[in-house]
N, C-alpha and C. Protein backbone atom coordinates (compact mmCIF):
# COMPACT_ATOMS: atom_id res chain seq x y z
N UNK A 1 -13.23 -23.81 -4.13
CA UNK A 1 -13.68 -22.51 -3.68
C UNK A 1 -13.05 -21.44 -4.58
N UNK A 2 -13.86 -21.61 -5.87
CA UNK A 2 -12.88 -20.12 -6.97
C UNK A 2 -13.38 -18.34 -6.26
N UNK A 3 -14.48 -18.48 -5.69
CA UNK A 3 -15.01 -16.92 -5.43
C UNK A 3 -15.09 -17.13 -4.05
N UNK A 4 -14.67 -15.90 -3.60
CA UNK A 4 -15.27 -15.44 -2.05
C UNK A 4 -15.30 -13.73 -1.60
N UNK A 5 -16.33 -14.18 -0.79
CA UNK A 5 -17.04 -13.03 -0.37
C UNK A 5 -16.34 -12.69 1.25
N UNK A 6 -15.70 -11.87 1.21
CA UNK A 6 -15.32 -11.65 2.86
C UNK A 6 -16.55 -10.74 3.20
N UNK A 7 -16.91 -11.10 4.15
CA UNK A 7 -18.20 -10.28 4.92
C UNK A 7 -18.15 -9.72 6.12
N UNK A 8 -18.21 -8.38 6.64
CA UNK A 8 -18.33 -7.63 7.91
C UNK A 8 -19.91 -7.77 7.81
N UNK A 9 -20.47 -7.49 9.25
CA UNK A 9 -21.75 -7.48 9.40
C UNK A 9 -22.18 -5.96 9.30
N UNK A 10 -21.45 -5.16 10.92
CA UNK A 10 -22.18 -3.89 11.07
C UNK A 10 -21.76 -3.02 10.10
N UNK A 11 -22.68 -1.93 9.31
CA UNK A 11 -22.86 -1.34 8.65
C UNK A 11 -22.75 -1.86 7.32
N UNK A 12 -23.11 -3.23 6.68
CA UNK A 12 -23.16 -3.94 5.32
C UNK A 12 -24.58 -4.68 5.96
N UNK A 13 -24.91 -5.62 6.42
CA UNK A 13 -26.08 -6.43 7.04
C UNK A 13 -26.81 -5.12 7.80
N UNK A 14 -26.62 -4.44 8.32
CA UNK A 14 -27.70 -3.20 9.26
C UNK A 14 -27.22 -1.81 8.70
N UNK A 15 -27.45 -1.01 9.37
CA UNK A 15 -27.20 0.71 9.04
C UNK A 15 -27.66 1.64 10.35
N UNK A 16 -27.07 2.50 9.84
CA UNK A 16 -27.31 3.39 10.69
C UNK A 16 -29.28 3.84 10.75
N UNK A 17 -29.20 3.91 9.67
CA UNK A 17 -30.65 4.37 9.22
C UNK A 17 -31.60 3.04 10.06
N UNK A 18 -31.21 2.02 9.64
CA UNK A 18 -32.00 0.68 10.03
C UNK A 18 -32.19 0.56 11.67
N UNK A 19 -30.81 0.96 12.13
CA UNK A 19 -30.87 0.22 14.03
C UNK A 19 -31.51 1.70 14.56
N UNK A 20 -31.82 2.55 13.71
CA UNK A 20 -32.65 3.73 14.94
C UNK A 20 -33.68 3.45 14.41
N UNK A 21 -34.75 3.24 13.51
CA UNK A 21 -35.91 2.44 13.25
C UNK A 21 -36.47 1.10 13.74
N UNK A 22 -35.45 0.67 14.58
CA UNK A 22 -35.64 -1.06 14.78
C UNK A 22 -35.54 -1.37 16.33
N UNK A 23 -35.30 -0.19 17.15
CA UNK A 23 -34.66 -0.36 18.33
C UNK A 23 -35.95 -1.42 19.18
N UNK A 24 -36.78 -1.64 19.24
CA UNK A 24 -37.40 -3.20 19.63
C UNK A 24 -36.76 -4.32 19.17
N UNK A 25 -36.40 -4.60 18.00
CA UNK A 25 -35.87 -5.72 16.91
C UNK A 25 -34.14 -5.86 18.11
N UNK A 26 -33.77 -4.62 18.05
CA UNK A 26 -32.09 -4.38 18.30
C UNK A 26 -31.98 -5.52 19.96
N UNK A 27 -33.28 -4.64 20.66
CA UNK A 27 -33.45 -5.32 22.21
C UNK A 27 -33.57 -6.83 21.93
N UNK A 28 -34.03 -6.83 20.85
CA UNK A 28 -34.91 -8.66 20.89
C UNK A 28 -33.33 -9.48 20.53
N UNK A 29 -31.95 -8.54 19.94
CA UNK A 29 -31.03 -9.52 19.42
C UNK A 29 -30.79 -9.15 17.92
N UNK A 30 -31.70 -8.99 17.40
CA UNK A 30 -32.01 -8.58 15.82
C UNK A 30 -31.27 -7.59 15.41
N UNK A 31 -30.47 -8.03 14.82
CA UNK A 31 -29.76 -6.35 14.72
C UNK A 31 -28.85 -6.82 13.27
N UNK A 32 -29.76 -7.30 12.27
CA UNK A 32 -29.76 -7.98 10.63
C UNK A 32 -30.84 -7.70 10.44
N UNK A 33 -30.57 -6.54 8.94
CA UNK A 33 -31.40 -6.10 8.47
C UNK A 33 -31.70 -7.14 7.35
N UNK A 34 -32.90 -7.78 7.29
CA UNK A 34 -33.33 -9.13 6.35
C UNK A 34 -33.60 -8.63 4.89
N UNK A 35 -33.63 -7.77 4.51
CA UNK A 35 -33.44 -7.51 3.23
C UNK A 35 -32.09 -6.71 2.84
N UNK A 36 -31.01 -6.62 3.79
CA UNK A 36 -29.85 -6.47 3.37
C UNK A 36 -29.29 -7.95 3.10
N UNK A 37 -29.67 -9.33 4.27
CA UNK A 37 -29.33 -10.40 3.49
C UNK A 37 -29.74 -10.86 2.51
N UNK A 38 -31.12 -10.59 1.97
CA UNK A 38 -31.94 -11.07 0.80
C UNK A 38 -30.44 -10.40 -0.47
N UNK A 39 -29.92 -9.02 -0.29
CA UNK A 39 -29.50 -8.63 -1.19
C UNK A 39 -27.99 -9.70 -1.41
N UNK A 40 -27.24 -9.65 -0.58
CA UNK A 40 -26.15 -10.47 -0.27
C UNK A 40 -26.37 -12.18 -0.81
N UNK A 41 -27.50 -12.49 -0.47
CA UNK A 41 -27.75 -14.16 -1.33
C UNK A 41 -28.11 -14.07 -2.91
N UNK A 42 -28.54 -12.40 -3.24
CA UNK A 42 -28.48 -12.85 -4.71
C UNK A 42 -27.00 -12.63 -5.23
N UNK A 43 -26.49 -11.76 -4.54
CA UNK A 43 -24.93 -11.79 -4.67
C UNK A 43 -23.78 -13.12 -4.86
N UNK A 44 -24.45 -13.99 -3.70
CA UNK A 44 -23.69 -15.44 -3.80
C UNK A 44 -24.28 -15.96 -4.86
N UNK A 45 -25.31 -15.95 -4.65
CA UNK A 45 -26.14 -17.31 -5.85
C UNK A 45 -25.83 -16.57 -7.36
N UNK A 46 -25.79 -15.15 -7.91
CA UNK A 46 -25.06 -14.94 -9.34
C UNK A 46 -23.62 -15.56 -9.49
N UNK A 47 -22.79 -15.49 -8.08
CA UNK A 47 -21.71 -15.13 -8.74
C UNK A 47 -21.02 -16.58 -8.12
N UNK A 48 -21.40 -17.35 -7.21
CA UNK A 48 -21.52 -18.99 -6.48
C UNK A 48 -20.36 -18.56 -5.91
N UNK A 49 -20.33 -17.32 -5.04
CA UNK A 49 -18.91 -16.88 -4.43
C UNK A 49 -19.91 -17.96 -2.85
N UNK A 50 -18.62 -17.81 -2.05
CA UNK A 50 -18.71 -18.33 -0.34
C UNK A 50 -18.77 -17.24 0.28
N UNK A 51 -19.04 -17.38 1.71
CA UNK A 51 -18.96 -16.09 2.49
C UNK A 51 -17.82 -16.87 3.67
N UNK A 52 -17.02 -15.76 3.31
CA UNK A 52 -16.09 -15.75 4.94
C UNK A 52 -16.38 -14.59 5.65
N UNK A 53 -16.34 -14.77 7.28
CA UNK A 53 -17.07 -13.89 7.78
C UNK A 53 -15.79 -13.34 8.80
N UNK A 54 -15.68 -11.65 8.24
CA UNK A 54 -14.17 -10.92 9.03
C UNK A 54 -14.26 -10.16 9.78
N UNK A 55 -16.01 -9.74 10.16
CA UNK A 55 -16.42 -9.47 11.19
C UNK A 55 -16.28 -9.44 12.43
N UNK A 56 -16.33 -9.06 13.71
CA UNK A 56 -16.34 -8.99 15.03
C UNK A 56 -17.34 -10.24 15.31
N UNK A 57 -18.07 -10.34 14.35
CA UNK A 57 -19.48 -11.41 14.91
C UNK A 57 -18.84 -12.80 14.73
N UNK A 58 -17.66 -13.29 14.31
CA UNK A 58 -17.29 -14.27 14.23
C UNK A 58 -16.49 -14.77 15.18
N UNK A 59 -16.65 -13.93 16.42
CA UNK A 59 -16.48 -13.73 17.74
C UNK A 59 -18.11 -14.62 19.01
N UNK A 60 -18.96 -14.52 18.01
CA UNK A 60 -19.79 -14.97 18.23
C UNK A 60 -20.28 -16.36 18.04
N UNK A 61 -19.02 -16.77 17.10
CA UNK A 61 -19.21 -18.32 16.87
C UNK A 61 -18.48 -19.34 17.22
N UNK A 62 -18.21 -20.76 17.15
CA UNK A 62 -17.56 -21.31 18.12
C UNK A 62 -17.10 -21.85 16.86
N UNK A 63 -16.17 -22.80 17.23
CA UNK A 63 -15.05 -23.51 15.95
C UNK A 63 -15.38 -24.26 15.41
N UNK A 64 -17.20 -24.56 15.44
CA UNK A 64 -17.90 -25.55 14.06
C UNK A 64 -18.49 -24.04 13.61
N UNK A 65 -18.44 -23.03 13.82
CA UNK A 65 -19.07 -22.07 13.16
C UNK A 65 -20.76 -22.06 13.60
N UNK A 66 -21.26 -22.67 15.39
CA UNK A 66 -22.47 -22.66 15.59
C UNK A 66 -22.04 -21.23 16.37
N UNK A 67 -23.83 -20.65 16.71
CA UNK A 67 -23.62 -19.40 17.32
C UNK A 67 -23.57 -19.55 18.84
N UNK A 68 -22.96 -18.56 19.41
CA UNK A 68 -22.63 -18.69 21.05
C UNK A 68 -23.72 -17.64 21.23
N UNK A 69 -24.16 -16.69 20.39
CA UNK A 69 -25.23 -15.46 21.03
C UNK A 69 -26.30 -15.61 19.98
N UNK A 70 -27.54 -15.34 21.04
CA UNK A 70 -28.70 -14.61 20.33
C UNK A 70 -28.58 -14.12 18.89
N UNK A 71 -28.07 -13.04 18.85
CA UNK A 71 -27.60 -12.31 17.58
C UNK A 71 -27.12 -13.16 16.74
N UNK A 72 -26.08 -14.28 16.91
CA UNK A 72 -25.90 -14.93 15.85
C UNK A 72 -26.76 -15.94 15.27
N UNK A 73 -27.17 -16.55 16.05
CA UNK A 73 -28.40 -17.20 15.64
C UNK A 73 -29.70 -16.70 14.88
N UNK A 74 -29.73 -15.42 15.23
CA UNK A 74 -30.89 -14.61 14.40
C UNK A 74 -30.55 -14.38 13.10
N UNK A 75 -28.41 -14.02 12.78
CA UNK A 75 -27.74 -14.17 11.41
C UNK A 75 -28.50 -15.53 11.15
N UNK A 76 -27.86 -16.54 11.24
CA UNK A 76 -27.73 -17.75 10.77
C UNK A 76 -29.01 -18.36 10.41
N UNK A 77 -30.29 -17.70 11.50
CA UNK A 77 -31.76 -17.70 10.54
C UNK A 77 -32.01 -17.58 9.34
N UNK A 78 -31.69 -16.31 9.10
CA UNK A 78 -31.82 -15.21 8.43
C UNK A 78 -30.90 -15.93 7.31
N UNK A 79 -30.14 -16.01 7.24
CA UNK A 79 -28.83 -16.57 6.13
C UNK A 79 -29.37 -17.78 5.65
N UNK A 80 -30.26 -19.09 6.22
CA UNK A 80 -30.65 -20.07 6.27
C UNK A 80 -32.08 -20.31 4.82
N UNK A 81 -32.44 -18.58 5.31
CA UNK A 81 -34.02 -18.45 4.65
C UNK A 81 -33.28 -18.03 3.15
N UNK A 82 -32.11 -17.63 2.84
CA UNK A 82 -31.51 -17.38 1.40
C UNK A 82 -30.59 -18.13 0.71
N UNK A 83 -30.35 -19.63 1.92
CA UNK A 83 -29.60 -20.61 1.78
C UNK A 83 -28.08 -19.96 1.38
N UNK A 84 -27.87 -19.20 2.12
CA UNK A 84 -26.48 -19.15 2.47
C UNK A 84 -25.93 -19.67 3.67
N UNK A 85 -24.75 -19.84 3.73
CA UNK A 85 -24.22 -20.05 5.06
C UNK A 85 -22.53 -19.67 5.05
N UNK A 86 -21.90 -19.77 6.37
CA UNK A 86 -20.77 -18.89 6.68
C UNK A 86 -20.04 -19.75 6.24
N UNK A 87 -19.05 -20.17 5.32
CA UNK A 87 -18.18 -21.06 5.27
C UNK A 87 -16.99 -21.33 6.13
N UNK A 88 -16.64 -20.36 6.23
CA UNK A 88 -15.09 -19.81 7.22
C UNK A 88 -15.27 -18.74 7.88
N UNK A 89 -14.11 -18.18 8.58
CA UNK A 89 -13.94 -16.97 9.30
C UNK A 89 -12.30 -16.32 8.91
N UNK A 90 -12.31 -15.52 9.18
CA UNK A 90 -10.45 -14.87 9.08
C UNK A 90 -9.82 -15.36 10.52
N UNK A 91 -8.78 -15.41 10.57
CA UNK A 91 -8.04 -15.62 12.04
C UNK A 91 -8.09 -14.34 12.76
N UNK A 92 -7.97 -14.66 13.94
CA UNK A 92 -7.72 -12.84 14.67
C UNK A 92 -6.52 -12.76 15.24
N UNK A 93 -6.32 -11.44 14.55
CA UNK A 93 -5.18 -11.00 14.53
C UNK A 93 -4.99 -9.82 15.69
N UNK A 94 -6.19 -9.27 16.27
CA UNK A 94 -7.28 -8.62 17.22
C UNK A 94 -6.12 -8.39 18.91
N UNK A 95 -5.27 -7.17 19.05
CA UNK A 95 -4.90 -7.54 20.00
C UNK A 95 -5.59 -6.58 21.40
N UNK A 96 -5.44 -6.89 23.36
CA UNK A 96 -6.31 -6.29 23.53
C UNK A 96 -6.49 -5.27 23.64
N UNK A 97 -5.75 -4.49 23.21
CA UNK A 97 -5.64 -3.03 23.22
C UNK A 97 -6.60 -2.65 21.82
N UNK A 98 -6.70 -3.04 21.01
CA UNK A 98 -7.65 -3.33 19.64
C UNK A 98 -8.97 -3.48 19.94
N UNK A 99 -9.17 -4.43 20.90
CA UNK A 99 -10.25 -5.21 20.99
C UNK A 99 -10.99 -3.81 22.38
N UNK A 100 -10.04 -3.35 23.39
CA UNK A 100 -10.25 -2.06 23.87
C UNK A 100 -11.00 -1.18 23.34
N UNK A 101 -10.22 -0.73 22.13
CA UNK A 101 -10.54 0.20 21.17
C UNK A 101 -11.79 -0.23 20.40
N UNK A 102 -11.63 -1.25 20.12
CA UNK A 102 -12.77 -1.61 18.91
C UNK A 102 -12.15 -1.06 17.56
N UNK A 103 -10.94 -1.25 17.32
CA UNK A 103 -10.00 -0.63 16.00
C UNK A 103 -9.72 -1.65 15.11
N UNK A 104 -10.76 -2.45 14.80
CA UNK A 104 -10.27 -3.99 14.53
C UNK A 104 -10.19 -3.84 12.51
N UNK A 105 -10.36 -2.54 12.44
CA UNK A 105 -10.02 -1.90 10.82
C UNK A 105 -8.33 -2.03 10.72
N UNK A 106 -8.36 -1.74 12.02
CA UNK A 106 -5.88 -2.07 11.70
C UNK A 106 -5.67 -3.50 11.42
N UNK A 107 -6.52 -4.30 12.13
CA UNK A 107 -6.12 -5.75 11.46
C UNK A 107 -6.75 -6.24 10.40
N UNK A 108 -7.81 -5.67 10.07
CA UNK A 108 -8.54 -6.69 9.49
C UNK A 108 -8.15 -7.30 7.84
N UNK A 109 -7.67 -5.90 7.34
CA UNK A 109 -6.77 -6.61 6.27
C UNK A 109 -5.65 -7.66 6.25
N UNK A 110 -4.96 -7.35 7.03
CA UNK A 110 -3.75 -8.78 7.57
C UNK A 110 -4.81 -10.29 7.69
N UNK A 111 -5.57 -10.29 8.60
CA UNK A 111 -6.50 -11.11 8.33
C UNK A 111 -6.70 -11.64 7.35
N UNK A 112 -7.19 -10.65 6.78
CA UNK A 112 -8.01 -11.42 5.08
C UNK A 112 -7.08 -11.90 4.36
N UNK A 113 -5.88 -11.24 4.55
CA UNK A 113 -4.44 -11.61 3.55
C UNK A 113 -4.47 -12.95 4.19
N UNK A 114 -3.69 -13.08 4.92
CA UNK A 114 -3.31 -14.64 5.87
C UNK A 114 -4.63 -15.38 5.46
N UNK A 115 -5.64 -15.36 5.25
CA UNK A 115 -6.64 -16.26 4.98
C UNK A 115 -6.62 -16.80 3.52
N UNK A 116 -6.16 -15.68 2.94
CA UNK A 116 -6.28 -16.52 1.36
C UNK A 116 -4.87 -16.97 1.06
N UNK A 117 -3.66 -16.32 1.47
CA UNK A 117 -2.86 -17.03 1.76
C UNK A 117 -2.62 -18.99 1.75
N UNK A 118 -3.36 -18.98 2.76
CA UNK A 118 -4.01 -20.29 2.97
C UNK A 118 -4.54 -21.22 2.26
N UNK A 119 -5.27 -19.94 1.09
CA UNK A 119 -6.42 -20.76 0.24
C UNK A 119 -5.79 -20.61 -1.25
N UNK A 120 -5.00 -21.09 -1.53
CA UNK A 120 -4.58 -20.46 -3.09
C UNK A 120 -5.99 -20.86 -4.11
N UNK A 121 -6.60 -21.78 -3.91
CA UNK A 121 -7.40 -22.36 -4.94
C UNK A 121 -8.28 -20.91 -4.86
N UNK A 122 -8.30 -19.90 -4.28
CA UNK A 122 -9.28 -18.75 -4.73
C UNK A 122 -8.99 -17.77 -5.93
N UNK A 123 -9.96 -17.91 -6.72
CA UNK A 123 -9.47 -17.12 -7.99
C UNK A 123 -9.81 -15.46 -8.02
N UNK A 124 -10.92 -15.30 -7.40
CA UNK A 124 -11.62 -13.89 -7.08
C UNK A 124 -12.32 -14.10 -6.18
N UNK A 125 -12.14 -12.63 -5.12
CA UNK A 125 -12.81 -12.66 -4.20
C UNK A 125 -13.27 -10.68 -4.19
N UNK A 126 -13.91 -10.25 -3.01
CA UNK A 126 -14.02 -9.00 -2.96
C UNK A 126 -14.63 -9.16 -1.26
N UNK A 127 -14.25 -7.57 -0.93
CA UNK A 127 -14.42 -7.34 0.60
C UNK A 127 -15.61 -6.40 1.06
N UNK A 128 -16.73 -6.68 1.91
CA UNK A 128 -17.90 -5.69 1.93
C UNK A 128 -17.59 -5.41 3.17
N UNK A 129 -17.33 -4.33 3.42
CA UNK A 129 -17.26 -3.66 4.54
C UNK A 129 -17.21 -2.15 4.67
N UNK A 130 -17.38 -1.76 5.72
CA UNK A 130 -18.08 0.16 5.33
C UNK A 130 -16.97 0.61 5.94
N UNK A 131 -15.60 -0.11 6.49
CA UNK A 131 -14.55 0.44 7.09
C UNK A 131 -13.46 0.52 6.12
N UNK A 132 -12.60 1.82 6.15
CA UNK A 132 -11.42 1.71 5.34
C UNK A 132 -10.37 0.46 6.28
N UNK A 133 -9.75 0.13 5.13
CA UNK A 133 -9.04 -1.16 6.13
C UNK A 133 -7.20 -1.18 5.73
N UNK A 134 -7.03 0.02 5.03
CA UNK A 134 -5.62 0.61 5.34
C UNK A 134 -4.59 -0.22 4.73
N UNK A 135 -5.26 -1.12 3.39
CA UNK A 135 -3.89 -1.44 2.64
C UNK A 135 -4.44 -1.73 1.14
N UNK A 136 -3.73 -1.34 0.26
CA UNK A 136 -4.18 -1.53 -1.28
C UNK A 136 -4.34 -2.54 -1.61
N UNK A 137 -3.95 -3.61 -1.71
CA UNK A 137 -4.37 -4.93 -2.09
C UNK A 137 -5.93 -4.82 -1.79
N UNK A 138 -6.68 -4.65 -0.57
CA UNK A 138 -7.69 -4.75 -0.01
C UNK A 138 -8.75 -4.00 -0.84
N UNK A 139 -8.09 -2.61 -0.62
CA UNK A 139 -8.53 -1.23 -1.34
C UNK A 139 -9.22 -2.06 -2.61
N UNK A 140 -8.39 -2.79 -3.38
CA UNK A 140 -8.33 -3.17 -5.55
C UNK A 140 -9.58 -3.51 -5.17
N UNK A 141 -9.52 -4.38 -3.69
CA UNK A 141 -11.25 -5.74 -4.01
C UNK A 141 -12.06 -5.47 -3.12
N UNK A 142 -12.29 -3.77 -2.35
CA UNK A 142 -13.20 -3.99 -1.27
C UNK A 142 -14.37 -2.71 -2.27
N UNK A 143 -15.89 -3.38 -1.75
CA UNK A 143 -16.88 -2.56 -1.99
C UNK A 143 -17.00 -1.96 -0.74
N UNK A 144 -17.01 -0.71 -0.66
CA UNK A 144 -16.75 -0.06 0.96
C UNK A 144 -18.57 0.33 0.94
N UNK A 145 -19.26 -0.17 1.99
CA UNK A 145 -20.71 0.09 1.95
C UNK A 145 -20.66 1.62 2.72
N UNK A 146 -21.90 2.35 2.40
CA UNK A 146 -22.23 3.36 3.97
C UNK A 146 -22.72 3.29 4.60
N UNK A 147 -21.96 3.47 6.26
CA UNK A 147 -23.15 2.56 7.60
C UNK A 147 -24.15 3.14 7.50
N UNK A 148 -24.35 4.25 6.77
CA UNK A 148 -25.65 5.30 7.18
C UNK A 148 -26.64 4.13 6.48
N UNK A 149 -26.74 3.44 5.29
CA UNK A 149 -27.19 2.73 4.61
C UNK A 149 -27.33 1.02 4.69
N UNK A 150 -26.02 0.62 4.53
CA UNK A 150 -25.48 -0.30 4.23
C UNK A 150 -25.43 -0.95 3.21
N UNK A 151 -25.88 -2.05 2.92
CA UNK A 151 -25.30 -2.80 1.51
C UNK A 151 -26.74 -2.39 1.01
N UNK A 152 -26.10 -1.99 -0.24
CA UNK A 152 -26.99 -1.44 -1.47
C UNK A 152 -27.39 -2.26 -2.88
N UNK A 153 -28.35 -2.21 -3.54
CA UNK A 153 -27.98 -2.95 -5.01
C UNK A 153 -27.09 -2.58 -5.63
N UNK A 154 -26.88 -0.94 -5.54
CA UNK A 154 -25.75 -0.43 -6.39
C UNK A 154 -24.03 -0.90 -5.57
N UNK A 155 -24.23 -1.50 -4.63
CA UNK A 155 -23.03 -1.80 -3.70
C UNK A 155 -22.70 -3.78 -4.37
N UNK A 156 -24.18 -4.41 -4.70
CA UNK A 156 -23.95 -5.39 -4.97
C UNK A 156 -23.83 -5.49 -6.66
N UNK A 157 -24.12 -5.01 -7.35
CA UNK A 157 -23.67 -4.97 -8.96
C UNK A 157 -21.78 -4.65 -8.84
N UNK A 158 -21.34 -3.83 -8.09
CA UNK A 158 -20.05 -3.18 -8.08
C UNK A 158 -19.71 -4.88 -7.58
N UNK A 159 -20.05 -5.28 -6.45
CA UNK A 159 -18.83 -6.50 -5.75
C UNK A 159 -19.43 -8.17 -7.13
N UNK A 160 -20.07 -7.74 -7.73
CA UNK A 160 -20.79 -8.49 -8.85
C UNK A 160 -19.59 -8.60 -10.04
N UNK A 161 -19.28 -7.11 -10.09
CA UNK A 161 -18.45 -7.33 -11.62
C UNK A 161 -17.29 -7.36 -11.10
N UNK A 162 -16.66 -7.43 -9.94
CA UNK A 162 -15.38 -7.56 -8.73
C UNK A 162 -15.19 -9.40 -8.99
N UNK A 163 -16.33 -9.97 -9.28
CA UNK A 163 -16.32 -11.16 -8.95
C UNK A 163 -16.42 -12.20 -10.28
């Protein structure tokens, strides 16, 4: 595993712009914008990075990485049709006063650290997420998306030459 991709979902996979246009799709579970993953699989397949997923939605999966919700299953469609798939997850570090809040930007770097930690065989990786995540190491390798948007081509050339 030389490349990896740490992946948040909301506001990189959907947008702001996307879930007020979609609100049928949102009710049905849908709430993956399918040509934000189309963009993300040409991302893996240039650069043969993995996806670890540091998301809240990995809350949604059980410890073979199948989905426990609707929503994830509609990811894992969707991810299926660009032949990607989730390799790993970060540990949670998530406490409940966090999980209260929904502040899960204070951990999520510790996370990602402790995960590669783990993994020395990683040579480059980079972080897509539209949240600042409050430590420089992170800062060097994160493409910060905008929820208004989300993941962009110009968001995937940047985590491209990251990689």
């Amino acid at each position: 595993m030389g490349k990896v991709i740490f992946l948040d979902i909301d506001g990189v996979l959907n947008s702001n712009l996307w879930n007020a246009a979609h609100q049928k799709e949102i009710e049905d579970g849908m709430l993956i914008d399918a040509e934000k993953v189309h963009l993300l699989g040409e991302l893996s397949r240039k650069t043969k990075a993995r996806i670890i997923l540091h998301s809240g939605w990995r809350f949604w999966l059980d410890g073979d990485l199948n989905p426990l919700r609707k929503e994830a299953e509609n990811l894992q469609r969707l991810f299926r049709r660009e032949g990607l798939v989730i390799d790993d997850v970060t540990p949670d570090y998530s406490t409940e006063e966090i999980k209260k809040s929904k502040k899960f930007s204070l951990v999520k770097a510790d996370e990602i650290l402790a995960w590669l930690d783990g993994h020395k065989e990683v040579e480059k990786w980079v972080v897509l997420d539209d949240l600042d995540l409050h430590h420089p190491e992170i800062e060097r390798h994160q493409v910060m998306t905008n929820p208004d948007t989300g993941l962009t081509l110009e968001d995937v050339y940047q985590a491209e030459a990251m990689l």
